[in-house]
Protein backbone atom coordinates (compact mmCIF):
# COMPACT_ATOMS: atom_id res chain seq x y z
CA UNK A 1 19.84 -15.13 48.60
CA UNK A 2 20.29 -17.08 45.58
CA UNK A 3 23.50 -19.22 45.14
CA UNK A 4 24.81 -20.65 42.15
CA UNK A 5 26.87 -23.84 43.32
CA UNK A 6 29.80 -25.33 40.37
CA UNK A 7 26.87 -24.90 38.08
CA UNK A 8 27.26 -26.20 34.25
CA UNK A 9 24.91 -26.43 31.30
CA UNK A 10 26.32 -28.66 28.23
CA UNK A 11 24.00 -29.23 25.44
CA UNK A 12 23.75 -32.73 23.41
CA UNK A 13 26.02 -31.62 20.77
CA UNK A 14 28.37 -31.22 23.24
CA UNK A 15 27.75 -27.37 24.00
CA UNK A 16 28.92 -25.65 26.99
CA UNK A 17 26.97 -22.52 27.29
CA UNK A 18 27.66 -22.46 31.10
CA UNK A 19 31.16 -23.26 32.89
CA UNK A 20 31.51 -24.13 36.38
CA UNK A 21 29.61 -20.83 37.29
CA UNK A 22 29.87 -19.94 41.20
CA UNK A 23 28.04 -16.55 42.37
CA UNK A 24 25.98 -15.49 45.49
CA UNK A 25 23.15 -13.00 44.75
CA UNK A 26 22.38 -11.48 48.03
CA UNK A 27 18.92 -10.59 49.22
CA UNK A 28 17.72 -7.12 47.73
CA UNK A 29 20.52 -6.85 45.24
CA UNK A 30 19.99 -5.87 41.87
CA UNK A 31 22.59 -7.88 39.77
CA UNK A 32 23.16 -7.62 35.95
CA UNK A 33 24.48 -10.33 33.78
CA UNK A 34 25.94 -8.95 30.81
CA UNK A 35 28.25 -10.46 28.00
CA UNK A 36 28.25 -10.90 24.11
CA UNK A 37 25.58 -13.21 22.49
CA UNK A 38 26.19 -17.18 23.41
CA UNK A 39 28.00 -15.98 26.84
CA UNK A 40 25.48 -17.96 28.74
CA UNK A 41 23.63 -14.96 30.75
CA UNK A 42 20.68 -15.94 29.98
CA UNK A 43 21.00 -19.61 30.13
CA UNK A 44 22.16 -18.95 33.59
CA UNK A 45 19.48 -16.75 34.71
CA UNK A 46 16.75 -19.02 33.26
CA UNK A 47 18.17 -21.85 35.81
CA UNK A 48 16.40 -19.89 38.58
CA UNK A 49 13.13 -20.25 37.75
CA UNK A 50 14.63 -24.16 36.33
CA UNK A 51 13.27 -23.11 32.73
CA UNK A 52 16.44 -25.02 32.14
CA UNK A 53 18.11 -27.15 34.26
CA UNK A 54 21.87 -27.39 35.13
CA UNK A 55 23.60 -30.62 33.72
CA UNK A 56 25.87 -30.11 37.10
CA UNK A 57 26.10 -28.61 40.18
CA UNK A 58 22.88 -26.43 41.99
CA UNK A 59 20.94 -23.43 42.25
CA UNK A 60 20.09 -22.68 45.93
CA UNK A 61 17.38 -20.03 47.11
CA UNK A 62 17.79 -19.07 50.83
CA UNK A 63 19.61 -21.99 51.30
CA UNK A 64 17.06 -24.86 49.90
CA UNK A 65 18.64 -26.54 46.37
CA UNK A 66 15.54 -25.96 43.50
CA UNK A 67 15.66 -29.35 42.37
CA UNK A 68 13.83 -30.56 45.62
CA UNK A 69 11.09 -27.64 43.93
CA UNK A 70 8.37 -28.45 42.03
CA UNK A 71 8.96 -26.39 38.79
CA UNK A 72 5.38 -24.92 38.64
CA UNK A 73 5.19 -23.88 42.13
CA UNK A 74 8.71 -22.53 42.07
CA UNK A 75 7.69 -19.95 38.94
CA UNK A 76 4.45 -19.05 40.43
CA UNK A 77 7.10 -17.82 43.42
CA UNK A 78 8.99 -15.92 40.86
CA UNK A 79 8.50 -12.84 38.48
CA UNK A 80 9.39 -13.29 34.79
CA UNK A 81 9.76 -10.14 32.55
CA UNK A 82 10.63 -10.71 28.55
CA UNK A 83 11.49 -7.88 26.15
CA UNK A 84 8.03 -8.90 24.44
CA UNK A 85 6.31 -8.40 27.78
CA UNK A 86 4.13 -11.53 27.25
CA UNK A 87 1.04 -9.83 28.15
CA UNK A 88 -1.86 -12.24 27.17
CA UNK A 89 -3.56 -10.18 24.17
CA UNK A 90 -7.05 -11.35 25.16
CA UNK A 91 -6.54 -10.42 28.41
CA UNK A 92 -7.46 -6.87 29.99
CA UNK A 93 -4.44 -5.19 31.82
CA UNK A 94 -6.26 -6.09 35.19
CA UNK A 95 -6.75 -9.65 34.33
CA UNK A 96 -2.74 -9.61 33.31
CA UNK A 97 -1.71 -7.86 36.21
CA UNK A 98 -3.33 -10.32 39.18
CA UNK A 99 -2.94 -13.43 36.71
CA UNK A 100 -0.71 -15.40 39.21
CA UNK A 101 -2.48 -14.29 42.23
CA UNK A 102 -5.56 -15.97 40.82
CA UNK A 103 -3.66 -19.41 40.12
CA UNK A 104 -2.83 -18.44 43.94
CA UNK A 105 -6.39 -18.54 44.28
CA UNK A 106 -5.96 -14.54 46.03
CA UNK A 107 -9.33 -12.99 47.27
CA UNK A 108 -10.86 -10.69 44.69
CA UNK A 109 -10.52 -7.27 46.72
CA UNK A 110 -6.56 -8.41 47.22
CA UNK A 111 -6.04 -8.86 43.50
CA UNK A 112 -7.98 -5.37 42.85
CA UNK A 113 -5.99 -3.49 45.81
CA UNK A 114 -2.66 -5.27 44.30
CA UNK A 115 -3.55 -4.54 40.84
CA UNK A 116 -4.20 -0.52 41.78
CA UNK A 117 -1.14 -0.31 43.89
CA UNK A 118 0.97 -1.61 41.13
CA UNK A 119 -0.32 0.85 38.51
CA UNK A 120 -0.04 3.82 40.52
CA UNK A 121 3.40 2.49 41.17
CA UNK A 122 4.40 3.54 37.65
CA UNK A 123 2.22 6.42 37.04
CA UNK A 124 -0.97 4.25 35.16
CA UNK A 125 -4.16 5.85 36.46
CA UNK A 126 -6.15 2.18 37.45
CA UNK A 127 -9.54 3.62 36.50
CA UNK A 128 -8.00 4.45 32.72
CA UNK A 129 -6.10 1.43 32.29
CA UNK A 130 -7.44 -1.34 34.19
CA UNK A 131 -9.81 -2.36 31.77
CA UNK A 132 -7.99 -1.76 28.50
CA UNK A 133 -6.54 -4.54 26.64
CA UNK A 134 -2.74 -4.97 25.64
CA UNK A 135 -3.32 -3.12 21.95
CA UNK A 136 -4.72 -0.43 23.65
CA UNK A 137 -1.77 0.55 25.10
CA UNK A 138 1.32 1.72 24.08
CA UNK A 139 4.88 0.02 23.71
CA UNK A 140 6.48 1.59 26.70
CA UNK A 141 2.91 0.90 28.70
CA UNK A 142 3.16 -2.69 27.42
CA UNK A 143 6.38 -3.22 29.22
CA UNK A 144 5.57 -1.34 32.54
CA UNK A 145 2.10 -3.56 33.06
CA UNK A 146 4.94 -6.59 32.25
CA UNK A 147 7.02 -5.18 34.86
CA UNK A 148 4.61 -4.32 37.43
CA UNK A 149 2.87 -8.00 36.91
CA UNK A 150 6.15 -9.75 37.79
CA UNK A 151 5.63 -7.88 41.42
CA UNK A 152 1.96 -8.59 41.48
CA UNK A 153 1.70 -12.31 43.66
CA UNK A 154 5.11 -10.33 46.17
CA UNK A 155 7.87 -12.60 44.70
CA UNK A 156 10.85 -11.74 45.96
CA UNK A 157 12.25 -12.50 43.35
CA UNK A 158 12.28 -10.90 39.74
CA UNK A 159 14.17 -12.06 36.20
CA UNK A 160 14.07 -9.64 33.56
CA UNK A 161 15.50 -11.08 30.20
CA UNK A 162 16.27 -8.29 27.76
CA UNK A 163 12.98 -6.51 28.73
CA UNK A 164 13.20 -2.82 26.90
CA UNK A 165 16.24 -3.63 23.99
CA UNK A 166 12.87 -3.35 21.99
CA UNK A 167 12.10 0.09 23.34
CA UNK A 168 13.07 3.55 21.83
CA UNK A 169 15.74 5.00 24.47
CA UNK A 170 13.66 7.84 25.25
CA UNK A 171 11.43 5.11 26.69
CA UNK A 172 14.19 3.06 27.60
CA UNK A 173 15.46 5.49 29.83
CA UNK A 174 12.41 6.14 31.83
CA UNK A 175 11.72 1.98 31.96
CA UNK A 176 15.19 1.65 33.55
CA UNK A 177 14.56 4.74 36.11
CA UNK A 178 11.48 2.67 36.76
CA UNK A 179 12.93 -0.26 37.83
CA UNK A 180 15.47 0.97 39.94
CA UNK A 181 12.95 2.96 42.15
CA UNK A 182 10.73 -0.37 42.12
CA UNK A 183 13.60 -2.29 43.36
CA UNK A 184 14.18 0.11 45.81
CA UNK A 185 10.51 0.63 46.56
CA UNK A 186 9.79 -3.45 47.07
CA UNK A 187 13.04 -4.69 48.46
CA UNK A 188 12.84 -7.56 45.55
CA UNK A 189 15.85 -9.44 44.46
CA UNK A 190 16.70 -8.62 40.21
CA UNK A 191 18.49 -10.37 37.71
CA UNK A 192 18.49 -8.31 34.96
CA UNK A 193 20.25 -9.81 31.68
CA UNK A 194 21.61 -7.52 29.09
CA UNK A 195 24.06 -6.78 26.28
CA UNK A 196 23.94 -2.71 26.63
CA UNK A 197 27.03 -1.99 29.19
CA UNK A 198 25.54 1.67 30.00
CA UNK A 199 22.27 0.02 31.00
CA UNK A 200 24.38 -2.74 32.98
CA UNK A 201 26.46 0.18 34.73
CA UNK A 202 22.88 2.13 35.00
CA UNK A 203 21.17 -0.21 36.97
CA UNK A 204 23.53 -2.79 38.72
CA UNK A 205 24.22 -3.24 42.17
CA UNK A 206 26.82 -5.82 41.21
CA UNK A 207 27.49 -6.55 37.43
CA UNK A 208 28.37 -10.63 36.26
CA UNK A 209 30.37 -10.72 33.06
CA UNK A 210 30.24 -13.48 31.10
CA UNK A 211 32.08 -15.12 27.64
CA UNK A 212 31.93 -18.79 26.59
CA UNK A 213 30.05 -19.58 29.20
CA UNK A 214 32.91 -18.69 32.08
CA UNK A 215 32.07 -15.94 34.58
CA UNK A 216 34.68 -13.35 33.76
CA UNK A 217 34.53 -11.03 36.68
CA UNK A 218 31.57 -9.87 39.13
CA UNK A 219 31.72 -6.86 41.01
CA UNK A 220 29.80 -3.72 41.27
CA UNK A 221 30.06 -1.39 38.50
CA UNK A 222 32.76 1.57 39.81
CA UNK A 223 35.20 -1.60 40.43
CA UNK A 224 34.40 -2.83 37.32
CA UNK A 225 35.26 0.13 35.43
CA UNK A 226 38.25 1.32 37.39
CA UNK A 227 39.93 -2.33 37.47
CA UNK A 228 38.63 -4.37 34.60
CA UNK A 229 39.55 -7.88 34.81
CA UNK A 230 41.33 -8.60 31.37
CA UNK A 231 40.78 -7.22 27.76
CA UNK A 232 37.63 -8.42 27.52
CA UNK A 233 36.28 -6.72 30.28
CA UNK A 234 38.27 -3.34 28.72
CA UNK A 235 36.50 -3.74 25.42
CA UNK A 236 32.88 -4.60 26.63
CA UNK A 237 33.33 -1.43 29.06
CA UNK A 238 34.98 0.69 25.99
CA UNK A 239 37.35 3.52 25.84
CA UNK A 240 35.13 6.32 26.86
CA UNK A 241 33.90 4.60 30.01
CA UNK A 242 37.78 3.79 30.44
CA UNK A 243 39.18 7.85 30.33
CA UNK A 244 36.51 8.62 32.49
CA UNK A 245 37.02 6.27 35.14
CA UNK A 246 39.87 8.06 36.79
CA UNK A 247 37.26 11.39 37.14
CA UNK A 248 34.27 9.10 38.86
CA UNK A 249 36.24 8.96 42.42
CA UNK A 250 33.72 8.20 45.34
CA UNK A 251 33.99 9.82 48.47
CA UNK A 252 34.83 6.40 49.57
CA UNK A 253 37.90 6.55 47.78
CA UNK A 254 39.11 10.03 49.54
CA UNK A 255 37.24 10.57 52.41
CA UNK A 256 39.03 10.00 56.09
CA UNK A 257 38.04 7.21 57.78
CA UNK A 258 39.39 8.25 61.55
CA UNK A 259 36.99 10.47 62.92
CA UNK A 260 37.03 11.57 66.75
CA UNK A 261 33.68 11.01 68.37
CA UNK A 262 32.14 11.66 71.78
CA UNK A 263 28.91 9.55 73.06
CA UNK A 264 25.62 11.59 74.03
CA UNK A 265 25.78 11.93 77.65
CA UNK A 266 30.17 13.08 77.50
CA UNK A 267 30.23 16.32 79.72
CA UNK A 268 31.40 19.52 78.08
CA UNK A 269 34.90 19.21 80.36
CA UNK A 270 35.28 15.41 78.81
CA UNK A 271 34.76 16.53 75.84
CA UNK A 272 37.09 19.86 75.95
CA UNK A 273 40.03 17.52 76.99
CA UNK A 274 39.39 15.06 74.00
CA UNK A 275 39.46 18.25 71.78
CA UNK A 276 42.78 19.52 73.36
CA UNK A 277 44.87 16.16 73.52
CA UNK A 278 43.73 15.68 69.52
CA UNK A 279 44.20 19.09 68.49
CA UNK A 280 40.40 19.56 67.15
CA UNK A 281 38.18 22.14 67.18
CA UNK A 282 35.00 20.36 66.69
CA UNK A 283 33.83 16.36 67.49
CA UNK A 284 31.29 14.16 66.22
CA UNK A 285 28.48 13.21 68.65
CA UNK A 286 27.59 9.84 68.25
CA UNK A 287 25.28 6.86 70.08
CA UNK A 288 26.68 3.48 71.01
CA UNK A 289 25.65 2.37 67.89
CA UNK A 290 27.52 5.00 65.92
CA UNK A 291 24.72 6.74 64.38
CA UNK A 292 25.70 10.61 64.22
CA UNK A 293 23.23 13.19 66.26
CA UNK A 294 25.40 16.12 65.80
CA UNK A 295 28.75 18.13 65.98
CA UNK A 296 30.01 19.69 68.75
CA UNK A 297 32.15 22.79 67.95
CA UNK A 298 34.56 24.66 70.07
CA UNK A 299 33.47 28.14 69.45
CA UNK A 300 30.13 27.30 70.94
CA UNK A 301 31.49 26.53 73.79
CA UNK A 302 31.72 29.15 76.76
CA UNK A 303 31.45 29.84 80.64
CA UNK A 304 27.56 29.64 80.43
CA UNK A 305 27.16 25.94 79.40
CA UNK A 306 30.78 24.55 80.89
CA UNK A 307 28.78 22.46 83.02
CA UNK A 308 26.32 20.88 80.31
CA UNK A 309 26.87 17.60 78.45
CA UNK A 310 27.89 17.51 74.87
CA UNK A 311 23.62 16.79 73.92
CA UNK A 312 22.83 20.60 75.17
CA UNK A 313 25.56 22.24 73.08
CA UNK A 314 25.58 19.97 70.30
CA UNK A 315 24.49 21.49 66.49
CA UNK A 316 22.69 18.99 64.25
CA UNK A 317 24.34 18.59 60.72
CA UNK A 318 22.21 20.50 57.94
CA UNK A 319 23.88 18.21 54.95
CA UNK A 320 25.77 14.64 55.24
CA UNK A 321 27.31 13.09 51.77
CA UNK A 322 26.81 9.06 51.16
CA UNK A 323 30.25 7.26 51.02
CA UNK A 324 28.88 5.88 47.29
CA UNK A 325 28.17 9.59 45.95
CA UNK A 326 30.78 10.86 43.59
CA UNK A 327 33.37 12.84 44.18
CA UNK A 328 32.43 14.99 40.94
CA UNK A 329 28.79 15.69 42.01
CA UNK A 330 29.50 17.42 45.37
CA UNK A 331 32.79 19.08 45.31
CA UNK A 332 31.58 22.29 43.67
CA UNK A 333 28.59 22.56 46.41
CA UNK A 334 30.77 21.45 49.05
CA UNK A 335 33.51 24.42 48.46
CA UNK A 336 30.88 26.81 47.36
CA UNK A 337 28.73 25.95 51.42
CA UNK A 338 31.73 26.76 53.04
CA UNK A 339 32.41 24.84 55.99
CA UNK A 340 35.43 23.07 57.50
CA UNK A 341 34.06 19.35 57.19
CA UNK A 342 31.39 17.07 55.38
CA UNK A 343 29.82 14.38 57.78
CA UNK A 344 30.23 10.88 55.61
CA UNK A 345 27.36 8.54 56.69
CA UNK A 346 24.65 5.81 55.08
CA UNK A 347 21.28 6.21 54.86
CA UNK A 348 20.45 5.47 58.60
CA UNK A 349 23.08 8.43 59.79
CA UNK A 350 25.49 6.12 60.77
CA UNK A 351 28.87 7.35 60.90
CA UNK A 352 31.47 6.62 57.78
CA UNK A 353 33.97 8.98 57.62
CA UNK A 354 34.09 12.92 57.05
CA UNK A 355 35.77 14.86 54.12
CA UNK A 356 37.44 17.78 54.19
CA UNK A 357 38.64 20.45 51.37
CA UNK A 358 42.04 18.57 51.80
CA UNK A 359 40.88 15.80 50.74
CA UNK A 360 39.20 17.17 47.61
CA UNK A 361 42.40 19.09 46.20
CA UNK A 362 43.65 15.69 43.86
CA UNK A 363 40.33 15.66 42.40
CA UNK A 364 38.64 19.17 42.48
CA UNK A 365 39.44 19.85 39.04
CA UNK A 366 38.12 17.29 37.34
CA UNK A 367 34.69 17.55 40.10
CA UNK A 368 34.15 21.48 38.31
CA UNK A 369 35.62 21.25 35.04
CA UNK A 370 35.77 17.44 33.86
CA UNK A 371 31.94 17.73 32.04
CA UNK A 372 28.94 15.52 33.44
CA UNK A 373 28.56 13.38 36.53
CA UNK A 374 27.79 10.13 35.12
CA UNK A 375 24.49 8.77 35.90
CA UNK A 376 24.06 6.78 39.19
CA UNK A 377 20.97 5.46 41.08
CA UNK A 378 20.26 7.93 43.62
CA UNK A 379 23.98 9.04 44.52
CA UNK A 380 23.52 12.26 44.13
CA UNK A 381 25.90 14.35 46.10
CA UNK A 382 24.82 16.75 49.53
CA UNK A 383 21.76 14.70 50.95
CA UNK A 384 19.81 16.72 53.50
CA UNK A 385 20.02 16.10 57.06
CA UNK A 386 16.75 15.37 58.95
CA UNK A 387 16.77 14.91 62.89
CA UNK A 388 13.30 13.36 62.94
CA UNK A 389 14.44 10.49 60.91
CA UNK A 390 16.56 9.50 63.72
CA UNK A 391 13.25 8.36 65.96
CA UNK A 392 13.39 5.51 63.50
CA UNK A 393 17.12 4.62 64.09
């Protein structure tokens, strides 16, 4: 977690570029600090690493204040990536890759292991690149070896500063697809400062806006763009984002949030009298920890398993939709499945919600016929069901 306490940076001439900022980066988030030149985003983000120092208040990492850090050591615990990718040019990608490891003083078959990892990571055979040198590569390549370096001594956590506004977007694009799966690959924590709002809504877990120095509004980026903070937050979003906010519902928005469940182990008969005093035809079979195992529907239900519990009759889900998908990228394959129901539940199966075709007539139109999903990191509507994954729960 890294805290930023009443923090200020004012310059000799009298300055501010940073204004009584207070924000809490938690652990694993990937948070984007975005604003017009001379907002202070990157004067704030280069406190962390105390590149410069705060004339008041502190920076805290998992609770301990920086300035009790020795600035080296702090760095060394602490991946830097620049839009030049400050690859050392006499240096072979290898010996750029494992260069803070070996301040680390890392064994030699650690730094080669890392190194190999890393490049494989992002699609680099190690026997082709390892021993090339920075002009030897490409720009694109440039900046993933950058990348890939700032994970190589497994800091948790990572600045980026503006690292592909250099790139060609074709490039761009892949870079940023890049370090979202890294992120979600390495569990690292990411500031990530920019002045391109798609690449801000792209990437973001949670998106700090900044002007004169003054944090304008933090949240993650669907709050952002369906309740912008003032007319500086409209205008940095821009109109387009702005019309097409109403059509980028989650199913959080519209999905119901008062399911009936039974616990493994309810009889059929307990079970049966839970369906008739709610008026339902099927239930959700959950554990005490609400993680969904399966549905339990009426029709399957007869004189030849009356006396079995609801585990025995149960049907596992074939399809579950997360509660941050949008509503626009699974209505059509929702209506088209059939079905009464979809099960709403995170990653580990537990239980959300459910949403039904009620709940998608106010925004089924617009979910067909409003043009394209906008793009989202990973939230990509019906997500497959799979009952071994539940050993891990």
């Amino acid at each position: 977690m890294i805290e930023f306490k009443n923090i200020s940076k004012v310059y000799g001439d009298g300055t501010r570029a940073v204004d009584n900022l207070n924000l809490t980066i938690e652990s694993g988030e990937l948070v984007v600090f975005i604003g017009t030149s001379g907002s202070g985003k990157t004067t704030s983000m280069r406190m962390v690493n105390r590149m410069i120092d705060p004339t008041e208040g502190d920076v805290l990492i998992d609770g301990e204040n920086i300035k009790d850090k020795d600035p080296v050591d702090l760095r060394r615990g602490i991946g830097y990536v620049i839009q030049q990718t400050g690859l050392m040019p006499h240096m072979t990608v290898y010996e750029n890759i494992v260069l803070v490891p070996k301040l680390l003083k890392w064994d030699e078959k650690d730094m080669q292991d890392k190194a190999r990892e890393l490049l494989e990571a992002v699609d680099m055979n190690p026997d082709d690149y390892l021993d090339r040198y920075p002009s030897e590569l490409s720009g694109g390549q440039q900046q993933r070896v950058g990348v890939i370096r700032a994970l190589a001594a497994d800091q948790e956590i990572i600045l980026m500063d503006e690292p592909f506004g250099a790139l060609d977007p074709i490039t761009r694009e892949a870079l940023q697809d890049l370090v979202i799966q890294l992120q979600k690959d390495y569990d690292r924590t990411v500031i990530f400062v920019t002045h391109d709002m798609d690449e801000a809504l792209d990437l973001a877990d949670k998106v700090a806006i900044m002007s004169e120095g003054k944090l304008i509004q933090y949240d993650t980026p669907h709050n952002i763009v369906a309740n912008p903070a003032n007319d500086f937050v409209k205008e940095l979003i821009g109109e387009d984002r702005l019309s097409k906010a109403g059509n980028d519902q989650l199913v959080a928005d519209v999905m119901s949030t008062d399911p009936v469940t039974v616990q493994l182990g309810t009889s059929i008969s307990d079970a049966v009298a839970v369906m008739r005093d709610k008026r339902l035809t099927n239930l959700i079979v959950t554990d005490d920890n609400n993680i969904v195992y399966g549905v339990l529907y009426l029709e399957k239900i007869n004189q030849a398993n009356k006396d079995k519990l609801v585990d025995d009759v149960m049907e596992l889900p074939k399809t579950y939709i997360k509660p941050n998908s949008y509503i626009r990228e699974i209505a059509e394959k929702m209506l088209k499945r059939g079905g009464k129901f979809e099960l709403v539940l995170e990653d580990d199966y537990s239980l959300q919600g459910y949403l039904t075709h009620t709940d998608l007539v106010e925004v089924v139109y617009h979910s067909i016929w409003g043009g394209e999903s906008p793009k989202d990191q990973g939230k990509d509507g019906l997500q497959d069901y799979n009952a071994a994954k539940l050993e891990q729960v």
